[in-house]
C-alpha atoms as a PDB file:
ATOM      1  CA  UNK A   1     156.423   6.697 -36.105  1.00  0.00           C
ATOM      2  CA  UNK A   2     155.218   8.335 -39.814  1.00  0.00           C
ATOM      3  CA  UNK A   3     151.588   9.095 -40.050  1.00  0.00           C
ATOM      4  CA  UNK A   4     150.738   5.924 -42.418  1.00  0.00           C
ATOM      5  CA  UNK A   5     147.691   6.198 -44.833  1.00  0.00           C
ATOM      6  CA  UNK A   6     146.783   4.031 -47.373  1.00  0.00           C
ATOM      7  CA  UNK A   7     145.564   3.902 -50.977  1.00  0.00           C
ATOM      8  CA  UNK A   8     142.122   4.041 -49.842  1.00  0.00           C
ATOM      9  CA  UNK A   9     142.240   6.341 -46.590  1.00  0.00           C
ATOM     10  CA  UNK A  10     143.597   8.879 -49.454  1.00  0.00           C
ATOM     11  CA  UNK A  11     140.980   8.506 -52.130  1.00  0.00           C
ATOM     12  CA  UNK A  12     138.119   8.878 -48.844  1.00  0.00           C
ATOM     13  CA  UNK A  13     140.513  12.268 -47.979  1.00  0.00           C
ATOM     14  CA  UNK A  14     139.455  13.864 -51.609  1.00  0.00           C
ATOM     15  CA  UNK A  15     135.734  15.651 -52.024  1.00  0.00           C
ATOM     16  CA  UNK A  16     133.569  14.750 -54.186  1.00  0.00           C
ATOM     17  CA  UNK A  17     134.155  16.504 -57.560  1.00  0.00           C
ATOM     18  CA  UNK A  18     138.409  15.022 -57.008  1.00  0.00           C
ATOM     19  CA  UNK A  19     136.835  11.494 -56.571  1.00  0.00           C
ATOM     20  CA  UNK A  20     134.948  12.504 -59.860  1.00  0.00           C
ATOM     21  CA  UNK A  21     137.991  13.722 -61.900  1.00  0.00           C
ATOM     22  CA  UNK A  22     139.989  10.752 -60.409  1.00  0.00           C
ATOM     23  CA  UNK A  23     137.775   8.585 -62.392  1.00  0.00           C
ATOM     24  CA  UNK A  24     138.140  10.601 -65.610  1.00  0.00           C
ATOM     25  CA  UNK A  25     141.505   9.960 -65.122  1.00  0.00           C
ATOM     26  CA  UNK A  26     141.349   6.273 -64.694  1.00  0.00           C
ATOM     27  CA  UNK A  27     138.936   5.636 -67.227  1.00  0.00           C
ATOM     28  CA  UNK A  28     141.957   7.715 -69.585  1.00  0.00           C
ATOM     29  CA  UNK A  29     144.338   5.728 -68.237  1.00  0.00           C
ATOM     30  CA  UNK A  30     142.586   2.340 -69.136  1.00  0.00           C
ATOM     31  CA  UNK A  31     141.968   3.555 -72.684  1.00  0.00           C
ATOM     32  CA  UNK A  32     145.692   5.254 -73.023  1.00  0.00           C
ATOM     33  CA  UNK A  33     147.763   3.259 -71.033  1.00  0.00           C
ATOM     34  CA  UNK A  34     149.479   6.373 -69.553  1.00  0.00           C
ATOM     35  CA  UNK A  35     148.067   7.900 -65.955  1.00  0.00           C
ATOM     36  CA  UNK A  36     148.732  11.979 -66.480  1.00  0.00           C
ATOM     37  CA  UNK A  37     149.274  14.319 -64.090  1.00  0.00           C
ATOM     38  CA  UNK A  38     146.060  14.861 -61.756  1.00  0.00           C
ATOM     39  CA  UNK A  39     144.249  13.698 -59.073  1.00  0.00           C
ATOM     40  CA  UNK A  40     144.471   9.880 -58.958  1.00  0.00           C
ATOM     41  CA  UNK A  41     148.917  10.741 -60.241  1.00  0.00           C
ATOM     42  CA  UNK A  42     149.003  12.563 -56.760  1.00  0.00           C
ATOM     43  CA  UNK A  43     147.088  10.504 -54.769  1.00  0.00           C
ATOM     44  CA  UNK A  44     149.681   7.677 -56.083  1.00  0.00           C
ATOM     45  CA  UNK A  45     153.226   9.976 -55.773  1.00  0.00           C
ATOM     46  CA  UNK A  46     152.034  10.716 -52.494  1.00  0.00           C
ATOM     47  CA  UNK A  47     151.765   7.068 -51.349  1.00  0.00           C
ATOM     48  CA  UNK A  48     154.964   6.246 -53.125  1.00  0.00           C
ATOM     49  CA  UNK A  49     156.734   9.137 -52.000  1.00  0.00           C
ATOM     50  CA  UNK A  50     155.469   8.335 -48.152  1.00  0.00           C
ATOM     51  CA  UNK A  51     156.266   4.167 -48.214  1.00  0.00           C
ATOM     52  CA  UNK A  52     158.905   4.099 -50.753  1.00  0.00           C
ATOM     53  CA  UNK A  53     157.369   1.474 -53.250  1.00  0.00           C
ATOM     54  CA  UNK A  54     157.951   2.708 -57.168  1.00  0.00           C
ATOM     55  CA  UNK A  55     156.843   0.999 -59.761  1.00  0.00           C
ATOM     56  CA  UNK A  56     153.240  -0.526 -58.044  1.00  0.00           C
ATOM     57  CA  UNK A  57     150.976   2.154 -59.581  1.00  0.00           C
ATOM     58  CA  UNK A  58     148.396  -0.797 -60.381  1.00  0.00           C
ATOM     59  CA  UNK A  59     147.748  -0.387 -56.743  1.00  0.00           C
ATOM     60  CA  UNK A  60     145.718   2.183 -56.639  1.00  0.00           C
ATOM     61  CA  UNK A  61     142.476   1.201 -59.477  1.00  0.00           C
ATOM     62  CA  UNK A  62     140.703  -0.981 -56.506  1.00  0.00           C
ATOM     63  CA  UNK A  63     141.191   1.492 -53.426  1.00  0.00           C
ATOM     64  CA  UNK A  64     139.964   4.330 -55.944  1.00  0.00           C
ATOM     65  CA  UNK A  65     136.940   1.629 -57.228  1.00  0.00           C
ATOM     66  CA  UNK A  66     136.123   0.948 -53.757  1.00  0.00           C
ATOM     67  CA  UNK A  67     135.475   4.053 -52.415  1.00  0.00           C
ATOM     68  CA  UNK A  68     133.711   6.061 -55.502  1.00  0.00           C
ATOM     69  CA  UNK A  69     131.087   3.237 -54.661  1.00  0.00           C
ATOM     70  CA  UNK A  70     131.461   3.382 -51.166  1.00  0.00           C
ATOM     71  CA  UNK A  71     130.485   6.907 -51.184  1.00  0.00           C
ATOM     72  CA  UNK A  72     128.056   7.681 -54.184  1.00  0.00           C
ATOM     73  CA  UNK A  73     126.088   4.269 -53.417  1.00  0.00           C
ATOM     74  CA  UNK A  74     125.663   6.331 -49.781  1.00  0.00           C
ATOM     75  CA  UNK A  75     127.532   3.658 -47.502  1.00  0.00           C
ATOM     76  CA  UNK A  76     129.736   6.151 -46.030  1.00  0.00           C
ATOM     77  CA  UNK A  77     129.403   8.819 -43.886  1.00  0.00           C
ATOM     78  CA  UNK A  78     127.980  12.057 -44.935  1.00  0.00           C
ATOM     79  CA  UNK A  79     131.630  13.730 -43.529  1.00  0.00           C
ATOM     80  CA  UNK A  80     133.995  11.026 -45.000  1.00  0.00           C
ATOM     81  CA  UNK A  81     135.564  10.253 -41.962  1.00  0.00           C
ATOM     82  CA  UNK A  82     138.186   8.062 -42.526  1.00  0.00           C
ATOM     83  CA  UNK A  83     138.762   7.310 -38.642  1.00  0.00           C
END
């Protein structure tokens, strides 16, 4: 069996300063409509590209929501263990 992760186990995978820029990049994509090539656009193509669901990218604004305040409200773990 594939090595499944979610949405969310993803977004916990990136450090701090991705989690950062994968804000910028949904805040751009709220104003803009379009999600460009970065952080939160590879954190989606790798989900797609792993389950094979196209066309869901709405999917991934509450995972990403959840954990930037998961981790800079200092609920997680200091390692961001996703286990």
């Amino acid at each position: 069996m594939r090595n499944f992760k979610t949405i969310e186990q993803r977004f916990f995978e990136l450090s701090d300063d991705e989690l950062k820029t994968a804000f910028l990049e949904y805040e751009d994509w709220r104003k803009t409509g379009i999600l460009r090539d970065g952080v939160t656009r590879r954190v989606y193509d790798e989900f797609t590209k792993n389950v094979g669901i196209i066309g869901a990218i709405h999917l991934i604004a509450e995972p990403l929501l959840y954990v930037l305040v998961k981790r800079f409200a200092g609920l997680e773990e200091p390692n961001h263990d996703t286990r």
